[in-house]
N, C-alpha and C. Protein backbone atom coordinates (compact mmCIF):
# COMPACT_ATOMS: atom_id res chain seq x y z
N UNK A 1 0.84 -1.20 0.00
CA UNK A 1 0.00 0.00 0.00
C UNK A 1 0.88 1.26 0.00
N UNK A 2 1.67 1.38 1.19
CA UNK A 2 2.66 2.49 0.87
C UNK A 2 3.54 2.59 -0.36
N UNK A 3 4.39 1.60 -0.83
CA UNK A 3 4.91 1.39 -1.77
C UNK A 3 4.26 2.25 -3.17
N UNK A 4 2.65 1.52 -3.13
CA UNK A 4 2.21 1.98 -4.15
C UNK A 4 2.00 3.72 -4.43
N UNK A 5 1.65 3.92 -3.04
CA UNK A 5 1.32 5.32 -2.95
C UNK A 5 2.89 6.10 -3.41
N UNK A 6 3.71 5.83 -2.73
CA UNK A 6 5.09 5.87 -3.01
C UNK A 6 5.25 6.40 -4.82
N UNK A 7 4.72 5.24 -5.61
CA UNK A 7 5.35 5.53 -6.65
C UNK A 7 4.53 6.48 -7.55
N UNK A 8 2.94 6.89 -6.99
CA UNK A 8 2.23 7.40 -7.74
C UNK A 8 2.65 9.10 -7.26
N UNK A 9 3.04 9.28 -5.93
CA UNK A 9 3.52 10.48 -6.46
C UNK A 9 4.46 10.77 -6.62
N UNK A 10 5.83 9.89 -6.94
CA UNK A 10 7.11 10.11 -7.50
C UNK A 10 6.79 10.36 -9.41
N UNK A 11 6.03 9.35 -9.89
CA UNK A 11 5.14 9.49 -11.09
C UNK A 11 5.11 11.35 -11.60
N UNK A 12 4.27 12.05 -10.51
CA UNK A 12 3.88 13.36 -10.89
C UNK A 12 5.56 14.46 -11.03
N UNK A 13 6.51 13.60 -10.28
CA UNK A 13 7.83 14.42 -10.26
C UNK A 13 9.16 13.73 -10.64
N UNK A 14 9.18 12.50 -11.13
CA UNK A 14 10.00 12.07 -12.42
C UNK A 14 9.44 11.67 -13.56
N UNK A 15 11.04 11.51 -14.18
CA UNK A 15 10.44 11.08 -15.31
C UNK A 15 10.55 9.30 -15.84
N UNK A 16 9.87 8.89 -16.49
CA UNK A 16 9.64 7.34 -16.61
C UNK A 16 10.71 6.32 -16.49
N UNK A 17 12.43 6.85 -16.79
CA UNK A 17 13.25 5.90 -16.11
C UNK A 17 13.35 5.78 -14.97
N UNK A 18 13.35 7.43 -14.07
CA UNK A 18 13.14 7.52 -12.82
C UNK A 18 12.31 6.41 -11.96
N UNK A 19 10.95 6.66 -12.61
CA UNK A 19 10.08 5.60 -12.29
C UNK A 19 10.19 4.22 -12.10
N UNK A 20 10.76 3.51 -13.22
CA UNK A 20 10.74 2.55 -13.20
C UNK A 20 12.33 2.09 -12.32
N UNK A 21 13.08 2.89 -11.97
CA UNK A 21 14.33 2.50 -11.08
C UNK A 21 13.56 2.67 -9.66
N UNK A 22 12.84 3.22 -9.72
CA UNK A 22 11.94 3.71 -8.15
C UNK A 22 11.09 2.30 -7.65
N UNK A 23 10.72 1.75 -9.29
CA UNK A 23 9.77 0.77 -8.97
C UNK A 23 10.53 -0.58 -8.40
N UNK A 24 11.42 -0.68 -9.26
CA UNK A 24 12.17 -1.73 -8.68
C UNK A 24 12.89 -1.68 -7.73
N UNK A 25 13.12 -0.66 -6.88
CA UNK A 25 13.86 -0.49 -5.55
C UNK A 25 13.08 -0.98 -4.70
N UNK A 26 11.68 -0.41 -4.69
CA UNK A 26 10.73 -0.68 -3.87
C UNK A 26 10.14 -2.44 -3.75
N UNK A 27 10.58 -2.49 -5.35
CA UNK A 27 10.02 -4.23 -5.56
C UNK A 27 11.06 -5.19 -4.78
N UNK A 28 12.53 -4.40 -4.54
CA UNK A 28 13.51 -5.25 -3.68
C UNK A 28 13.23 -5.62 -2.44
N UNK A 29 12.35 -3.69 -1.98
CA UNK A 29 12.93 -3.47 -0.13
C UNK A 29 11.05 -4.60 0.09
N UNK A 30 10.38 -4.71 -1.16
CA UNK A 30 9.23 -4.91 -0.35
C UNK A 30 9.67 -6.88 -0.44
N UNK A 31 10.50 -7.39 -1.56
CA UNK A 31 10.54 -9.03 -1.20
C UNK A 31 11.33 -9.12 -0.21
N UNK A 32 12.36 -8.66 0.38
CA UNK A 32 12.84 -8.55 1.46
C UNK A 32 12.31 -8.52 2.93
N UNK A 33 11.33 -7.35 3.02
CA UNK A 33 10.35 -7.71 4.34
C UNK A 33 9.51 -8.85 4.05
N UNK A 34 9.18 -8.97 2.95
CA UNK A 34 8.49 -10.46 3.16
C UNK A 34 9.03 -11.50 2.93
């Protein structure tokens, strides 16, 4: 849930590589806690 929220407003203030390096950081830290 945070994660997601996370990337929707990084979305409004990068730009789409940004994004998608944002996405997969988050896709690391979140298989990690779980």
């Amino acid at each position: 849930m945070t994660a997601e929220k996370i990337i929707k407003c990084s979305t409004y203030r990068d730009g789409n590589d940004d994004k998608i390096e944002l996405i997969e950081l988050l896709e690391g830290i979140v298989s990690l806690v779980d």
